[in-house]
PDB file of N, CA and C in Angstrom:
ATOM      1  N   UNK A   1    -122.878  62.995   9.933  1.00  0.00           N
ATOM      2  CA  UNK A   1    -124.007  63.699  10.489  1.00  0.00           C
ATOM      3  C   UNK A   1    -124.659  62.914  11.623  1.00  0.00           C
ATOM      4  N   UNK A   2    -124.670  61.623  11.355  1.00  0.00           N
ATOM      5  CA  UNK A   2    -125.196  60.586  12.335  1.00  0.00           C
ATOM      6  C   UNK A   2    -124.783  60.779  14.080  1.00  0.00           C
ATOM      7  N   UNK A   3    -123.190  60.742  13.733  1.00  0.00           N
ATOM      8  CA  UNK A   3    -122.178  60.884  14.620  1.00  0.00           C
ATOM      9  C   UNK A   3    -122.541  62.545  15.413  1.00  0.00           C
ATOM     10  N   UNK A   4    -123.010  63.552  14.614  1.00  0.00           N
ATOM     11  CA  UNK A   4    -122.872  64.569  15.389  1.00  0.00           C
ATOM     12  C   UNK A   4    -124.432  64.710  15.924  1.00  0.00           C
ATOM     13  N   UNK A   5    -125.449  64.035  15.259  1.00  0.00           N
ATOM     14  CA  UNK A   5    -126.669  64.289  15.705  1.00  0.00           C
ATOM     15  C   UNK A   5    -126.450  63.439  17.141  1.00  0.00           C
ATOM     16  N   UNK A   6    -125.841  62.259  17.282  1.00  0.00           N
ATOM     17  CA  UNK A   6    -125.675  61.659  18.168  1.00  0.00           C
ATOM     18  C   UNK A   6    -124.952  62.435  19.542  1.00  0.00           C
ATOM     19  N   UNK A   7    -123.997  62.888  19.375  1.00  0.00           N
ATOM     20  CA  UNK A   7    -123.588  63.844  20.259  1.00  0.00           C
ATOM     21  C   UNK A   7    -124.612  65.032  20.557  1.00  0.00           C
ATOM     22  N   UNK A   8    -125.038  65.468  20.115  1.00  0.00           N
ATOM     23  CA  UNK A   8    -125.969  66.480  20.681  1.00  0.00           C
ATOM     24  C   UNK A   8    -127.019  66.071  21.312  1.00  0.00           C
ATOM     25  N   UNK A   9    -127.828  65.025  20.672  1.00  0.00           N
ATOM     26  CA  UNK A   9    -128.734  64.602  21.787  1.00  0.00           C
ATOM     27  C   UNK A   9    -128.481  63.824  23.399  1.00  0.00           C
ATOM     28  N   UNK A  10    -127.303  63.465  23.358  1.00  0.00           N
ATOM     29  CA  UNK A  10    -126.242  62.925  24.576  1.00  0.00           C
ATOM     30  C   UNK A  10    -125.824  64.614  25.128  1.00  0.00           C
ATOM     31  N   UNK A  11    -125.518  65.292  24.914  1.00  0.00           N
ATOM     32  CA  UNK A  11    -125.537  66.792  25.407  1.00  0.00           C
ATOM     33  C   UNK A  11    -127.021  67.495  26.019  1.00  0.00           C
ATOM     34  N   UNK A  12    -128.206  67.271  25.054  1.00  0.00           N
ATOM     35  CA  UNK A  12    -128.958  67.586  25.878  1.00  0.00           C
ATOM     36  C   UNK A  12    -129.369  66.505  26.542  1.00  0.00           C
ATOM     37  N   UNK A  13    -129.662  65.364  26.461  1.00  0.00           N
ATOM     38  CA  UNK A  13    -129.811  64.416  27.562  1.00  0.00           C
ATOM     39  C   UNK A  13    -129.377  65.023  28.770  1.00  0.00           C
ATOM     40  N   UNK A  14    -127.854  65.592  28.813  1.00  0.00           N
ATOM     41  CA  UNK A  14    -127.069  65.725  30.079  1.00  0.00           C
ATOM     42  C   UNK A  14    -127.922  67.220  30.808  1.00  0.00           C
ATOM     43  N   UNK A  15    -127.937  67.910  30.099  1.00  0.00           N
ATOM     44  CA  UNK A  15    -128.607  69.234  30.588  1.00  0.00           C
ATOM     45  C   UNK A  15    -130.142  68.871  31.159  1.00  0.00           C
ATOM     46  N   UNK A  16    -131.061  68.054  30.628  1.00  0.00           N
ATOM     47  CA  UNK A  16    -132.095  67.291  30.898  1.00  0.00           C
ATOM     48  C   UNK A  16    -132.057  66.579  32.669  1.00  0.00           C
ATOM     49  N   UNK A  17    -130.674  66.242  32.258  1.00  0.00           N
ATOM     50  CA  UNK A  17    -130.241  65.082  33.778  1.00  0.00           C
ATOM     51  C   UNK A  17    -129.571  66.380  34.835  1.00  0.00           C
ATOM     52  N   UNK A  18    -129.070  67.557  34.431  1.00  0.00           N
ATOM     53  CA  UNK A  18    -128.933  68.457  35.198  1.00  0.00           C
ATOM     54  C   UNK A  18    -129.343  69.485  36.036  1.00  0.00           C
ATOM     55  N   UNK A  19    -131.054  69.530  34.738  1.00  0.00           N
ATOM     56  CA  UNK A  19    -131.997  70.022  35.491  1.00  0.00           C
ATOM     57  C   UNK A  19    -132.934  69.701  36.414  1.00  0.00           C
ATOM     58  N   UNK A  20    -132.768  68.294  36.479  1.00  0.00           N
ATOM     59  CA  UNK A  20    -133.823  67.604  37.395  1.00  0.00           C
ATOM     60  C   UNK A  20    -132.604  67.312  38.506  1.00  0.00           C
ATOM     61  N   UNK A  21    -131.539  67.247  38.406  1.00  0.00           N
ATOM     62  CA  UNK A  21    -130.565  67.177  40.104  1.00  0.00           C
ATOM     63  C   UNK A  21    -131.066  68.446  40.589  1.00  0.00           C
ATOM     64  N   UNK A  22    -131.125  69.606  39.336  1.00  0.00           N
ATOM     65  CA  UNK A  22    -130.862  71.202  40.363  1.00  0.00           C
ATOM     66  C   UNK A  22    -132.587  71.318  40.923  1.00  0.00           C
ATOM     67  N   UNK A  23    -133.658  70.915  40.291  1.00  0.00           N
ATOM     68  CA  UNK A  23    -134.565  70.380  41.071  1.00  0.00           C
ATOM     69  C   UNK A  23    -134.748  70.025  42.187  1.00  0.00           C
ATOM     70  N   UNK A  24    -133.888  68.641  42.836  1.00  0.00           N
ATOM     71  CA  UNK A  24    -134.069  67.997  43.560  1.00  0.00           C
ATOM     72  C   UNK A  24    -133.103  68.739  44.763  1.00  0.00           C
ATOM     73  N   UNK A  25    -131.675  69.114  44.486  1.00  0.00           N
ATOM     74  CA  UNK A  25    -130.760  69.536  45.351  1.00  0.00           C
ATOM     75  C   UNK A  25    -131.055  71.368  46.148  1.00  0.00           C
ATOM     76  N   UNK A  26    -131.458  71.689  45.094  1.00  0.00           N
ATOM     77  CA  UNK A  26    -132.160  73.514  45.426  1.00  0.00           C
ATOM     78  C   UNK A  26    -132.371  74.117  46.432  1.00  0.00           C
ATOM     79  N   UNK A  27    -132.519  74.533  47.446  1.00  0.00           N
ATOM     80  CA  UNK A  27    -133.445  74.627  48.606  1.00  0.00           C
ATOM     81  C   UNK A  27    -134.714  74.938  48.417  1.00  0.00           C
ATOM     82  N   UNK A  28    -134.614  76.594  47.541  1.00  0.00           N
ATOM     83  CA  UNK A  28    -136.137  77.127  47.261  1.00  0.00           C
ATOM     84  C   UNK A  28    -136.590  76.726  46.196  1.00  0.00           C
ATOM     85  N   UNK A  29    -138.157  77.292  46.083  1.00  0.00           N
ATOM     86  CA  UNK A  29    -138.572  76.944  45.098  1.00  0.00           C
ATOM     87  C   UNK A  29    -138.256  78.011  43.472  1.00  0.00           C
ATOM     88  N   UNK A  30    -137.718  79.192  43.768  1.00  0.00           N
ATOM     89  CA  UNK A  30    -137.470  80.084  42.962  1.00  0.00           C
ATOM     90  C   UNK A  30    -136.442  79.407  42.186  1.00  0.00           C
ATOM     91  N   UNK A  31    -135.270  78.904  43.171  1.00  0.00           N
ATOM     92  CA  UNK A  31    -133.661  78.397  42.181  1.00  0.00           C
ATOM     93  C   UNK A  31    -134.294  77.128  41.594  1.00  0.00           C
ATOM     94  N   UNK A  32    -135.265  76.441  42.211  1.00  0.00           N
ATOM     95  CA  UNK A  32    -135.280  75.116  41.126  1.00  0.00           C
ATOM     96  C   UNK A  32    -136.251  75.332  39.880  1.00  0.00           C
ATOM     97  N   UNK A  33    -137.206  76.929  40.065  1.00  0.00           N
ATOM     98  CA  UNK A  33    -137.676  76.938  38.758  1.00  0.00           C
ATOM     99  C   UNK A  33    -136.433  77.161  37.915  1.00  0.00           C
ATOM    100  N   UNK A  34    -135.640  77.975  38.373  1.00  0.00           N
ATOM    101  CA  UNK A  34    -134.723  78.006  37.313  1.00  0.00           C
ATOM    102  C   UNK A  34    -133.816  77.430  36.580  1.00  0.00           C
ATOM    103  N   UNK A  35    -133.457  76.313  38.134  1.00  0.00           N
ATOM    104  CA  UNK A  35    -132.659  75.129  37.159  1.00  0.00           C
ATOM    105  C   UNK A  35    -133.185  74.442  35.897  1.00  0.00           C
ATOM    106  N   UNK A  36    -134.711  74.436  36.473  1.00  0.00           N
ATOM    107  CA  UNK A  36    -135.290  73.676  35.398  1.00  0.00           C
ATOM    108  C   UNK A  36    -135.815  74.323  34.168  1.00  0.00           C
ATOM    109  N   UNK A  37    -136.243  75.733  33.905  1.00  0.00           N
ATOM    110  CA  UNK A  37    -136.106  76.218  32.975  1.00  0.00           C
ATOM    111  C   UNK A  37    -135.225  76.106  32.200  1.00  0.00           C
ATOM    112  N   UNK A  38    -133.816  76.926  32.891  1.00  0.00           N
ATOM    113  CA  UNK A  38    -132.663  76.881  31.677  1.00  0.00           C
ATOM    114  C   UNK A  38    -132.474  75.810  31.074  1.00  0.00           C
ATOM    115  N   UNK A  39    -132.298  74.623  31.971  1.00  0.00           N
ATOM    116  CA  UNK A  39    -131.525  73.565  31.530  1.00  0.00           C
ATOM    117  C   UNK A  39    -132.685  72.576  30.863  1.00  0.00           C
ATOM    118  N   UNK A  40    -133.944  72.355  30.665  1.00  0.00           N
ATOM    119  CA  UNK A  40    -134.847  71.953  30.371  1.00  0.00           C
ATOM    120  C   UNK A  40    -135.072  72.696  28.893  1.00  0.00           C
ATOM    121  N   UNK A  41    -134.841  74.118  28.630  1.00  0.00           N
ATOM    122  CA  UNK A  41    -134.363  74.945  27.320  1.00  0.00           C
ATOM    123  C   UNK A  41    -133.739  74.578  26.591  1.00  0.00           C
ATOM    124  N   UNK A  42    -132.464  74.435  27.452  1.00  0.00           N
ATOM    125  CA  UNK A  42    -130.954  74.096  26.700  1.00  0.00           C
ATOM    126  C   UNK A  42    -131.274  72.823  26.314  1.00  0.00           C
ATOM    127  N   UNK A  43    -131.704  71.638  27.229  1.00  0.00           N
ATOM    128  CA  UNK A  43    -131.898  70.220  26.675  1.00  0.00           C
ATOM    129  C   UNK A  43    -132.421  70.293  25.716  1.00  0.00           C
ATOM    130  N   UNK A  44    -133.944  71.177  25.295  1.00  0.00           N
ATOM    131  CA  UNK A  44    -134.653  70.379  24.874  1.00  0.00           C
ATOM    132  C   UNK A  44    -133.968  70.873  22.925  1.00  0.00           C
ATOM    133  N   UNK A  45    -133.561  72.329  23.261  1.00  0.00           N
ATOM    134  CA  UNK A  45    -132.935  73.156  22.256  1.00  0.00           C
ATOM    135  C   UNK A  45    -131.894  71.955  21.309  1.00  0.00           C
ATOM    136  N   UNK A  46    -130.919  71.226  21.971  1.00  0.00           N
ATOM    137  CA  UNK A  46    -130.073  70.427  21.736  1.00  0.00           C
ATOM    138  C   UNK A  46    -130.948  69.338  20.737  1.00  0.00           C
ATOM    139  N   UNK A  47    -131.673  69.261  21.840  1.00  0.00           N
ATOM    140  CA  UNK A  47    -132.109  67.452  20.927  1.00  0.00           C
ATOM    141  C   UNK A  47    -132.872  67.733  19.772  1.00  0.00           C
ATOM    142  N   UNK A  48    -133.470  69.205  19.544  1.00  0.00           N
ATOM    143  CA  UNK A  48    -134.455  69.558  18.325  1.00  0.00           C
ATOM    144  C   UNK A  48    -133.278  69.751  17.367  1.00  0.00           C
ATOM    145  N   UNK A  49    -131.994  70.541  17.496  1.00  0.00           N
ATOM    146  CA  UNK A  49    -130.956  70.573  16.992  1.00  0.00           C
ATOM    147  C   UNK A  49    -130.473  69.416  15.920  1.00  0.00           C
ATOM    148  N   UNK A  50    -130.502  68.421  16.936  1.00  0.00           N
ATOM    149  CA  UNK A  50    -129.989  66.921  16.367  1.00  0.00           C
ATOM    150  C   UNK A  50    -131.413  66.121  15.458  1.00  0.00           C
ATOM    151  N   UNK A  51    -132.150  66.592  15.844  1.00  0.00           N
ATOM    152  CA  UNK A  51    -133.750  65.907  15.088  1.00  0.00           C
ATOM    153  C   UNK A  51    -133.512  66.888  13.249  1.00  0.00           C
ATOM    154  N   UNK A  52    -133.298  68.388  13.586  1.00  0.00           N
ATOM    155  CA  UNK A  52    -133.449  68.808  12.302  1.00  0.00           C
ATOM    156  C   UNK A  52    -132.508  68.915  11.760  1.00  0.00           C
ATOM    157  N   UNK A  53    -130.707  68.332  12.304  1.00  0.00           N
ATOM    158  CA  UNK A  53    -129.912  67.774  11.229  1.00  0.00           C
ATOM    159  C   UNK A  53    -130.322  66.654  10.539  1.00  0.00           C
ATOM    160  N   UNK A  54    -130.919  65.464  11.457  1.00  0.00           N
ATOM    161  CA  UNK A  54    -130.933  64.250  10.413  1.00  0.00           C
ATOM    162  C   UNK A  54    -132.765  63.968   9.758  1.00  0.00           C
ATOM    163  N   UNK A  55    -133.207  65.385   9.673  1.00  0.00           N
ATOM    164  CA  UNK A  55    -134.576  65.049   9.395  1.00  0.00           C
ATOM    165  C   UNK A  55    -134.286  65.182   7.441  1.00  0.00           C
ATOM    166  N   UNK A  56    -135.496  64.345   7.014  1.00  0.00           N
ATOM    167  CA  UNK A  56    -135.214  64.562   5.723  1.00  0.00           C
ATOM    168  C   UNK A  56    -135.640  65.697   4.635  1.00  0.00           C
ATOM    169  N   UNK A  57    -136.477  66.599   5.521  1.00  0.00           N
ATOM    170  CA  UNK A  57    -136.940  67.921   4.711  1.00  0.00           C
ATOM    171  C   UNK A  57    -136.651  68.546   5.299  1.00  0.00           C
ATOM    172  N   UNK A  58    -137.142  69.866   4.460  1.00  0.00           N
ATOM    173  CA  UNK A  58    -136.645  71.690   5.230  1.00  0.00           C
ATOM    174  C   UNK A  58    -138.252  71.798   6.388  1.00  0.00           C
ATOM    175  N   UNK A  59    -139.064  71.200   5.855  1.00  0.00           N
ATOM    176  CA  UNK A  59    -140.746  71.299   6.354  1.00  0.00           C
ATOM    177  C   UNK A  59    -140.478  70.653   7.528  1.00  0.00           C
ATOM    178  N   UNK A  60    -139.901  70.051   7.727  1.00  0.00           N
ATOM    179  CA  UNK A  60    -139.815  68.902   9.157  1.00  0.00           C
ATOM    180  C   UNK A  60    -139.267  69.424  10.054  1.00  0.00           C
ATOM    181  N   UNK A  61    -138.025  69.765   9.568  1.00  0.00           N
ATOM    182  CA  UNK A  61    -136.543  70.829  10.282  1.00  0.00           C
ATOM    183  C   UNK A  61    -137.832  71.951  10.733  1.00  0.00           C
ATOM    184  N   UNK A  62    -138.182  73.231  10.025  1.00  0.00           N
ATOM    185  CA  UNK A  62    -139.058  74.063  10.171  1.00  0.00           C
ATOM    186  C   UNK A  62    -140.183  73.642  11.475  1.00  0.00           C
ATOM    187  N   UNK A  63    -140.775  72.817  11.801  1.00  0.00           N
ATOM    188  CA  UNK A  63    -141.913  71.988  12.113  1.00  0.00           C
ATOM    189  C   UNK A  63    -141.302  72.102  13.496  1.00  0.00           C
ATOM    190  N   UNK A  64    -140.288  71.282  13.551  1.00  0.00           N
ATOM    191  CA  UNK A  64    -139.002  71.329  14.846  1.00  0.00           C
ATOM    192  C   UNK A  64    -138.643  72.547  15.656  1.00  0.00           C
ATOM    193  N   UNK A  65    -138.047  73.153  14.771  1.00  0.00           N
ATOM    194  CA  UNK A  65    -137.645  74.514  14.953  1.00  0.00           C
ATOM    195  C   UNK A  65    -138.572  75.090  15.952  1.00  0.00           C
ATOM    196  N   UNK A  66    -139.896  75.393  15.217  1.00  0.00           N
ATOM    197  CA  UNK A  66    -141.022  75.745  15.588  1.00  0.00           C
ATOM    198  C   UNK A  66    -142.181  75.011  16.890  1.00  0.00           C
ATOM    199  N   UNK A  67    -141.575  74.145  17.324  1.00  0.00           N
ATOM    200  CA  UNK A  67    -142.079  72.942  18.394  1.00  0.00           C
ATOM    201  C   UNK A  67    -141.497  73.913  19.641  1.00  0.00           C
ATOM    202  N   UNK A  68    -140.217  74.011  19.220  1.00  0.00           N
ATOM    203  CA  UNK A  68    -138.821  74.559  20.161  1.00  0.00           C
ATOM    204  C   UNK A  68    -139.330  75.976  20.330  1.00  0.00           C
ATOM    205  N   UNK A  69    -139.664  76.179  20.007  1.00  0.00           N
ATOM    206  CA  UNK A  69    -139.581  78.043  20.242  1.00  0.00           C
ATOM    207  C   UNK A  69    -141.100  78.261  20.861  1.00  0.00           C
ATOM    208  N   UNK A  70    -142.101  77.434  20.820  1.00  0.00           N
ATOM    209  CA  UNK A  70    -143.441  77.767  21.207  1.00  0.00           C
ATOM    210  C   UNK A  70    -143.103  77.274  22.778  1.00  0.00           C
ATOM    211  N   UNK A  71    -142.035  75.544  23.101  1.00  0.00           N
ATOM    212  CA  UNK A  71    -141.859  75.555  24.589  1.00  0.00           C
ATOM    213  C   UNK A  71    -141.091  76.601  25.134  1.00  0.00           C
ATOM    214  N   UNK A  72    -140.255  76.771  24.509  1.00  0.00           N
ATOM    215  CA  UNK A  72    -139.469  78.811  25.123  1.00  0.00           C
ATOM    216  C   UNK A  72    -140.205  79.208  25.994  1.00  0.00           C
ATOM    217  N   UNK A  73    -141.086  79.783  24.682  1.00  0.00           N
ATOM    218  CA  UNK A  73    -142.435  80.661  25.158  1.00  0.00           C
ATOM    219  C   UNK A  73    -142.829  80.225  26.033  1.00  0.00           C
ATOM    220  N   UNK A  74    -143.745  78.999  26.485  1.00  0.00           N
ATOM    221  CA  UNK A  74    -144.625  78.723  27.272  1.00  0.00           C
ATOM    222  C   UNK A  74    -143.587  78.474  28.774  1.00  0.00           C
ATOM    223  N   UNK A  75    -142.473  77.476  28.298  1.00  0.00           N
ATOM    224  CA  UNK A  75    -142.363  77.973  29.949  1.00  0.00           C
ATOM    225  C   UNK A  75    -141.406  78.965  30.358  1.00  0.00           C
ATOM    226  N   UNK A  76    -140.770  79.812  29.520  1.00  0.00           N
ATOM    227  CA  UNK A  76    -140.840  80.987  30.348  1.00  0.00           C
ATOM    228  C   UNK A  76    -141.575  81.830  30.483  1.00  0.00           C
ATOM    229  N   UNK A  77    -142.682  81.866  30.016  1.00  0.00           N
ATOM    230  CA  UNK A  77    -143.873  82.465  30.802  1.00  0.00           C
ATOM    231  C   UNK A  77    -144.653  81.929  31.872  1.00  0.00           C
ATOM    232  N   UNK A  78    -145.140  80.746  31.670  1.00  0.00           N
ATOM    233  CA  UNK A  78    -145.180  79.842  32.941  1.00  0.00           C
ATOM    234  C   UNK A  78    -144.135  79.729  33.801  1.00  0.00           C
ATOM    235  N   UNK A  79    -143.037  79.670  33.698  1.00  0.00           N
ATOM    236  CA  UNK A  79    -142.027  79.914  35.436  1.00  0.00           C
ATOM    237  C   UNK A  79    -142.190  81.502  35.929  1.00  0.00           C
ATOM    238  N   UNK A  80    -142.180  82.425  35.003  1.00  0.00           N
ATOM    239  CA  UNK A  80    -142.289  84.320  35.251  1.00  0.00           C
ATOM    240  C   UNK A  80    -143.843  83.963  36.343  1.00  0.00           C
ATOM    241  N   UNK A  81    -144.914  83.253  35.654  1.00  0.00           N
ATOM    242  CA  UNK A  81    -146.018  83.977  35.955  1.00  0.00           C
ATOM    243  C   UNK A  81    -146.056  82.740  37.758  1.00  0.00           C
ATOM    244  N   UNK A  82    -145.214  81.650  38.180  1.00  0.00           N
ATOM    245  CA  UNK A  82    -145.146  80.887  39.414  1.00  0.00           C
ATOM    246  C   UNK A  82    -144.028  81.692  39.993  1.00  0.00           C
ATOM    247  N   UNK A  83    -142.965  82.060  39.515  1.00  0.00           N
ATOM    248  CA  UNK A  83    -141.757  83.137  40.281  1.00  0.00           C
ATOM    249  C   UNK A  83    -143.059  84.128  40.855  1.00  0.00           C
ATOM    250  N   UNK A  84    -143.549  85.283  39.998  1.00  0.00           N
ATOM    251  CA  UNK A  84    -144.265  86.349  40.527  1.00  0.00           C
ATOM    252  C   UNK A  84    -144.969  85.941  41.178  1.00  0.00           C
ATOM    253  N   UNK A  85    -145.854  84.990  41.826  1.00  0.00           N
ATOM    254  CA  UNK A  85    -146.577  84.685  42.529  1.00  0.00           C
ATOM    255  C   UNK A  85    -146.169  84.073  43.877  1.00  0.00           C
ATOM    256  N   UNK A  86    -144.935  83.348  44.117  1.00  0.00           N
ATOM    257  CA  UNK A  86    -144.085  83.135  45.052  1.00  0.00           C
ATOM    258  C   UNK A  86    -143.568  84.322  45.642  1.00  0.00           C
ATOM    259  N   UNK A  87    -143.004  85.298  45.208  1.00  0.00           N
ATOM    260  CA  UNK A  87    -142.391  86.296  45.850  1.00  0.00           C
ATOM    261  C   UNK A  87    -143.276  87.342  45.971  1.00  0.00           C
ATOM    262  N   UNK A  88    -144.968  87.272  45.798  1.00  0.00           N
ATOM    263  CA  UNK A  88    -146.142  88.137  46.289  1.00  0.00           C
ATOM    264  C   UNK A  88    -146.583  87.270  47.422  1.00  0.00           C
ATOM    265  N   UNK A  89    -145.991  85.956  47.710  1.00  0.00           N
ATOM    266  CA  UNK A  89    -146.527  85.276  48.702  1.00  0.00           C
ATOM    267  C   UNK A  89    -147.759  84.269  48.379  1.00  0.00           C
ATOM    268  N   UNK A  90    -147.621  83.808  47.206  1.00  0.00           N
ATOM    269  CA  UNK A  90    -148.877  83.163  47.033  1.00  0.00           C
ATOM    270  C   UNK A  90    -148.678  81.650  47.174  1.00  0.00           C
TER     271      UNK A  90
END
């Protein structure tokens, strides 16, 4: 379990390190919200992954789970509500 929690957080690490190149390389500002959404998702999805294999309760795992799904939420609503405002010209 060690071994695979270990690999996953080295997976999202990489998605982490992918979203901040597509950041930096992007032209606009629309494609680098998105690099950094998805891949800032996917990272962070990964490493909660690997936290609630080697956590020692179901309450902790749960706790995790639930950390993960409230950043979802927030920034894809926070990139929707800076996208819509870029392409009204703001």
């Amino acid at each position: 379990m060690q071994v695979l929690a270990g690999m996953l957080c080295l997976l999202g690490a990489f998605f982490f390190m992918a979203g901040s190149v597509g950041v930096i390389r992007f032209p606009d500002s629309l494609s680098r919200i998105h690099a950094l959404t998805k891949a800032d998702n996917l990272g962070l999805g990964f490493i909660v992954l690997a936290l609630v294999i080697t956590s020692q309760s179901v309450a902790v795992g749960l706790k995790l789970i639930l950390i993960w799904v409230l950043a979802l939420v927030a920034s894809s609503s926070i990139c929707f509500f800076l996208g819509r405002k870029l392409i009204r010209g703001g």
